[in-house]
C-alpha atoms as a PDB file:
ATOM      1  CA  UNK A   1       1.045 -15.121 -27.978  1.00  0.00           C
ATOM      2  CA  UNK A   2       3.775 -13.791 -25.643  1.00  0.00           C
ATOM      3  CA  UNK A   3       7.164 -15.176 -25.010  1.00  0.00           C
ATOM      4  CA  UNK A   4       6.941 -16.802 -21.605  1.00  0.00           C
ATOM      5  CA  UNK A   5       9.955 -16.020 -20.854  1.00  0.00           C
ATOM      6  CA  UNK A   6       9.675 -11.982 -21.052  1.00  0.00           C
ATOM      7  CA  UNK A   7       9.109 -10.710 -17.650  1.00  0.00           C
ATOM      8  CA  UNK A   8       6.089  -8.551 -17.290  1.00  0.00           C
ATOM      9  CA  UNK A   9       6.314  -5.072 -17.421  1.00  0.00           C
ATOM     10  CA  UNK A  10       6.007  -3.748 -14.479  1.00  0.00           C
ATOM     11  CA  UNK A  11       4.757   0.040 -14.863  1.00  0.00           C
ATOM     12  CA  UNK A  12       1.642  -1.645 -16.625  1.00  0.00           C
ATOM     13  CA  UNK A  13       0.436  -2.347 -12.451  1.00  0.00           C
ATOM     14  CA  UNK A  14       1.586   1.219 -11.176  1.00  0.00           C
ATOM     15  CA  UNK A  15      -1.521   3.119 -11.488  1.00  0.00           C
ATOM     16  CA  UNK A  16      -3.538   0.034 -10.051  1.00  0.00           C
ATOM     17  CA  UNK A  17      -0.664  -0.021  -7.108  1.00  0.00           C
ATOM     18  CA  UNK A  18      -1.073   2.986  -6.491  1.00  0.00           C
ATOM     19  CA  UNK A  19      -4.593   3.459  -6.247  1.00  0.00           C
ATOM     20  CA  UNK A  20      -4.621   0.546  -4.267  1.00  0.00           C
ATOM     21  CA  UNK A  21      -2.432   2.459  -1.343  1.00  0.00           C
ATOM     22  CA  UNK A  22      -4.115   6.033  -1.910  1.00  0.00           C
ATOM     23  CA  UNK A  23      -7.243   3.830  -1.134  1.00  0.00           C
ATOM     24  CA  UNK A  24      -5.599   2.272   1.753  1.00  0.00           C
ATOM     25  CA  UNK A  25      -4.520   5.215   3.223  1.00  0.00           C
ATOM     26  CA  UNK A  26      -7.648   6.877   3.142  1.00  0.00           C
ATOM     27  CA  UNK A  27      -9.247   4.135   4.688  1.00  0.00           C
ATOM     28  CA  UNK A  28      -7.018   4.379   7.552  1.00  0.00           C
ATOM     29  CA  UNK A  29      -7.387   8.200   8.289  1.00  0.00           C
ATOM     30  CA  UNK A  30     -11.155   7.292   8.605  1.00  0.00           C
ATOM     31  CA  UNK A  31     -10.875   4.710  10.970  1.00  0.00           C
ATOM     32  CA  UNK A  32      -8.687   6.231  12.753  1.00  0.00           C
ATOM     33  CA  UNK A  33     -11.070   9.485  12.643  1.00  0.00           C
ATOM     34  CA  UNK A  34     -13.734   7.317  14.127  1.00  0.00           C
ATOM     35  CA  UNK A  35     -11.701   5.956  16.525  1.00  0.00           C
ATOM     36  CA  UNK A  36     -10.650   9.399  18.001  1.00  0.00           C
ATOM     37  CA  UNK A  37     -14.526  10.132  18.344  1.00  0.00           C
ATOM     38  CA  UNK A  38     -15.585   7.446  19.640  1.00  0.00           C
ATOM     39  CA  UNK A  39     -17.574   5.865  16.751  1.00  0.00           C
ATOM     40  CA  UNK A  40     -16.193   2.409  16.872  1.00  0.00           C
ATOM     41  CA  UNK A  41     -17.456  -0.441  19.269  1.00  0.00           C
ATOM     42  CA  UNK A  42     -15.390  -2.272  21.329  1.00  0.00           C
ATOM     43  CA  UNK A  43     -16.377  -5.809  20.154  1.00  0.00           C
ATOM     44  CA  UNK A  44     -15.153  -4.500  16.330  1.00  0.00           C
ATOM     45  CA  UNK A  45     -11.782  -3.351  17.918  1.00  0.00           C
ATOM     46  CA  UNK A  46      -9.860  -6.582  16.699  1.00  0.00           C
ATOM     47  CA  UNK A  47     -11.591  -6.660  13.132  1.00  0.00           C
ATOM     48  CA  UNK A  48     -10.734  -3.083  12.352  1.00  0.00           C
ATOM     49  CA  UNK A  49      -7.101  -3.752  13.876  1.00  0.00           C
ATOM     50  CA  UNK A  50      -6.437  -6.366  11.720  1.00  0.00           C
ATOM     51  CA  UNK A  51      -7.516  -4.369   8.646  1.00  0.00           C
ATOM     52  CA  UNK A  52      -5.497  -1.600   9.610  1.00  0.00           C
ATOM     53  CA  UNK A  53      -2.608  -3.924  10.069  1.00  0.00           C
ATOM     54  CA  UNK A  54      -3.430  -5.043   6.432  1.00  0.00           C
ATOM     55  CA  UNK A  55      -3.522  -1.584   4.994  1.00  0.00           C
ATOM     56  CA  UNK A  56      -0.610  -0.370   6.389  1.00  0.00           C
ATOM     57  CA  UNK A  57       1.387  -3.188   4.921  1.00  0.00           C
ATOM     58  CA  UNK A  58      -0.148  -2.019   1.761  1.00  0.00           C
ATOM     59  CA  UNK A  59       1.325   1.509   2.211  1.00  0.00           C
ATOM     60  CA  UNK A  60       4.739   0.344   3.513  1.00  0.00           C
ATOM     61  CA  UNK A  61       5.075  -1.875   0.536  1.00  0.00           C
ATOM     62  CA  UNK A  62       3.813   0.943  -1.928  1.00  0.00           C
ATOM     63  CA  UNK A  63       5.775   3.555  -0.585  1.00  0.00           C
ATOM     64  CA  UNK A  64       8.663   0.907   0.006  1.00  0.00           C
ATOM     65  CA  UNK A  65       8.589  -0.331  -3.977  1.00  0.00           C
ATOM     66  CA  UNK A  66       9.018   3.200  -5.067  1.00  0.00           C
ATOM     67  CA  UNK A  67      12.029   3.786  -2.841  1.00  0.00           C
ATOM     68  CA  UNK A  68      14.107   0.661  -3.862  1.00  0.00           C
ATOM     69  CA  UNK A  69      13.080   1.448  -7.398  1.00  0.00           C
ATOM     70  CA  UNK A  70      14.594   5.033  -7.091  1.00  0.00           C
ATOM     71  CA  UNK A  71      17.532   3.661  -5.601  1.00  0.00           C
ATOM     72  CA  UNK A  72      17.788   0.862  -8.497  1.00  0.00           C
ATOM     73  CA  UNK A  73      17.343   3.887 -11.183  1.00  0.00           C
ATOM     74  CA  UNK A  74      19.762   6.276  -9.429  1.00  0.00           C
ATOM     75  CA  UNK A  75      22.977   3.939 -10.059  1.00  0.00           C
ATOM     76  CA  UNK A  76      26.406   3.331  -8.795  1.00  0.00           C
ATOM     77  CA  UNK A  77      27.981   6.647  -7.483  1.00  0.00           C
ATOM     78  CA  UNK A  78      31.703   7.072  -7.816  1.00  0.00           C
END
């Protein structure tokens, strides 16, 4: 059994993170190709909002982790 009090390790998720955003990202060019030609129906207008809303918080936080992570790993500058 593991020590409970070891934190996870947490490149073990990376892959699965970043899938997750690649995913999310694709999924956003297509609705926003649809949207550009015309494909989507007003009435589903809110529903696909609020997924892309949802998506993009995915990428920000992806992209966003990686950033503050590089800045954690890149130390104090004198």
């Amino acid at each position: 059994m593991a020590d409970p009090n070891q934190h996870p390790d947490p490149a073990r998720w990376w892959r699965h993170r970043r899938r997750l955003a690649y995913w999310a990202m694709s999924a956003l060019t297509l609705m926003a190709l649809a949207g550009a030609t015309g494909q989507i129906r007003a009435d589903a207008v809110p529903l696909l909002q609020t997924i892309a809303w949802v998506f993009g918080i995915v990428v920000v936080a992806y992209y966003g982790n990686n950033a503050a992570e590089a800045l954690a790993n890149k130390g104090p500058t004198r």
